[in-house]
Protein backbone atom coordinates (compact mmCIF):
# COMPACT_ATOMS: atom_id res chain seq x y z
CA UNK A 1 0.00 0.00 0.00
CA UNK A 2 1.24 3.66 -0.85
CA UNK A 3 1.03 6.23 1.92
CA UNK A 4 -1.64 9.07 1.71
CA UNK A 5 -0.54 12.29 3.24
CA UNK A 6 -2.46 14.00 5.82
CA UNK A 7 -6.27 15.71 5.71
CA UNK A 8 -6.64 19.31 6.64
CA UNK A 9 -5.91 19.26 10.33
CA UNK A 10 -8.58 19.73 12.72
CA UNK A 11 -8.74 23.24 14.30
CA UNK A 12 -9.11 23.61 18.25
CA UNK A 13 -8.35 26.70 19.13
CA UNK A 14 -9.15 29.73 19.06
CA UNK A 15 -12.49 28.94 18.12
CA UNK A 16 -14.08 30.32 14.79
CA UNK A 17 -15.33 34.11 15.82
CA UNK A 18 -13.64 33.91 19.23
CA UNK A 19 -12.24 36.70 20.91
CA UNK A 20 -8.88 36.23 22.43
CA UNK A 21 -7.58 37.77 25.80
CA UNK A 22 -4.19 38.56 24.15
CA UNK A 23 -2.29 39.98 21.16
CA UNK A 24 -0.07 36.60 20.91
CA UNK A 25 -2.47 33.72 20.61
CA UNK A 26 -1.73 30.15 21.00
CA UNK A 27 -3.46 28.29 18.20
CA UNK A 28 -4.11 24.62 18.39
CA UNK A 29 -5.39 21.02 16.22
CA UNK A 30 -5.34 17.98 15.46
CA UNK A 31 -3.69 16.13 12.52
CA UNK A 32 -6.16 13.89 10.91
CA UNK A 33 -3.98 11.36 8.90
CA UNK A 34 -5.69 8.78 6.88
CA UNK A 35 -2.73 6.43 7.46
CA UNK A 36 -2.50 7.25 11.34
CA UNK A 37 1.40 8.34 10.82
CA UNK A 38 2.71 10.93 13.29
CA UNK A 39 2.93 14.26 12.24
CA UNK A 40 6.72 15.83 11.89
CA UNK A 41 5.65 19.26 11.29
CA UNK A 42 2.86 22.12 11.57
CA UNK A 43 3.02 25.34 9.21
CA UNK A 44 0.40 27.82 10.28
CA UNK A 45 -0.88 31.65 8.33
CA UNK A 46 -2.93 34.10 9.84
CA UNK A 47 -4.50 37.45 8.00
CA UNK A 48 -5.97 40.14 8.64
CA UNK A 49 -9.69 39.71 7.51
CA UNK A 50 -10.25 43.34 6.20
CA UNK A 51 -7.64 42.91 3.27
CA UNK A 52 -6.28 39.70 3.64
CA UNK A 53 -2.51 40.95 4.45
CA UNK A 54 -0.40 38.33 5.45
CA UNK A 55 0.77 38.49 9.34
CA UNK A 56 2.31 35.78 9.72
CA UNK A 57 3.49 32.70 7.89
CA UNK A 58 5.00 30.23 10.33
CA UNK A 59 7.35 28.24 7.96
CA UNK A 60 7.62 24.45 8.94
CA UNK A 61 7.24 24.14 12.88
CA UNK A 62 8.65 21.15 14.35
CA UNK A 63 5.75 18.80 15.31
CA UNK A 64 4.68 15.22 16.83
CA UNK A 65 1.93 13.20 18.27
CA UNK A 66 -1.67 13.77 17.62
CA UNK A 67 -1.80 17.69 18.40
CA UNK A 68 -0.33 20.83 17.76
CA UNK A 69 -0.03 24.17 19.86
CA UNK A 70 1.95 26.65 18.43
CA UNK A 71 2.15 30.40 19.98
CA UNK A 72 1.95 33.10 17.51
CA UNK A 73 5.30 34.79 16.12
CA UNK A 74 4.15 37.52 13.72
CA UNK A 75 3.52 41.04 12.94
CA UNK A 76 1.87 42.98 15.78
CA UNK A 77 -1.57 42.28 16.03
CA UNK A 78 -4.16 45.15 16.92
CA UNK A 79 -6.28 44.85 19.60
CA UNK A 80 -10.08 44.97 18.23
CA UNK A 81 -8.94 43.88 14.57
CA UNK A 82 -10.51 40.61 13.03
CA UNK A 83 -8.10 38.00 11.66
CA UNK A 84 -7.81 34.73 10.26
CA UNK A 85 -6.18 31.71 10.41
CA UNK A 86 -5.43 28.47 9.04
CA UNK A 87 -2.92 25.33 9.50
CA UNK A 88 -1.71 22.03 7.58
CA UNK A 89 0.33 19.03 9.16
CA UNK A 90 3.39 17.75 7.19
CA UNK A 91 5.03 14.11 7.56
CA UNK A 92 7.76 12.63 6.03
CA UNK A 93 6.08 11.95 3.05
CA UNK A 94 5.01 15.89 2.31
CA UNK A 95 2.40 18.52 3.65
CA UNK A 96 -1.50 18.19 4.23
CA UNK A 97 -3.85 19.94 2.92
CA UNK A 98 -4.71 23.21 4.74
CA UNK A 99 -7.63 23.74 7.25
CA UNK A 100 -10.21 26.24 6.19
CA UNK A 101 -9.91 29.33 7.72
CA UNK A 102 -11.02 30.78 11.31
CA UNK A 103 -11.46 34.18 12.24
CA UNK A 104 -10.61 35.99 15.76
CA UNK A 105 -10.59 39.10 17.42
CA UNK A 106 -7.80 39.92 20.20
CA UNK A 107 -9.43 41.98 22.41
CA UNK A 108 -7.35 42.93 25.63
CA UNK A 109 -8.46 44.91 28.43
CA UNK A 110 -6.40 48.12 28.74
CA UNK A 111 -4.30 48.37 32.24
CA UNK A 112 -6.22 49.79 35.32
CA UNK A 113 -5.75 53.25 35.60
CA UNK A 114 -4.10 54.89 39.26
């Protein structure tokens, strides 16, 4: 039998439309591999939803197990602006296909005031 390389991951978080307590999320899946091989690697994107800019593109994140969690390394995010994101899973073999997109907000509460 030939290997298949892996589905669109399964996103868990943030959740589609959620609002996030900070400006660096932590985004996290699951691979979904039809083969049940491990997953090597993780490359996540996230845009800004108004124009689709690019914020961030991850590059191949080192990877294993069942589940990913990956912190965000990117441009600054604004606080109140909606974005999107996305992953894929990669294996030996090659990458996954990507995850559709979900969208977030960060929305941070500003410091208390004296």
């Amino acid at each position: 039998t030939y290997n298949q390389l892996p589905l669109a991951p399964t996103l868990t978080g943030p959740a589609d439309g959620a609002t996030v307590g900070s400006l660096l999320p932590t985004f996290t899946g699951n691979r979904n591999d039809p083969d049940g091989d491990a997953m090597q690697s993780v490359e996540l994107e996230v845009r800004r939803v108004s124009d689709n800019a690019l914020m961030w593109s991850s590059g191949s994140l080192s990877a294993s197990g069942t589940s990913f969690s990956k912190s965000y390394a990117g441009s600054s995010l604004t606080n109140g602006v909606a974005y999107k994101w996305r992953a894929r899973t990669g294996e030996p073999a090659g990458w996954g296909a990507w995850s559709a997109f979900r969208t977030f907000t960060p929305q941070t509460n500003p410091p208390p005031t004296a």
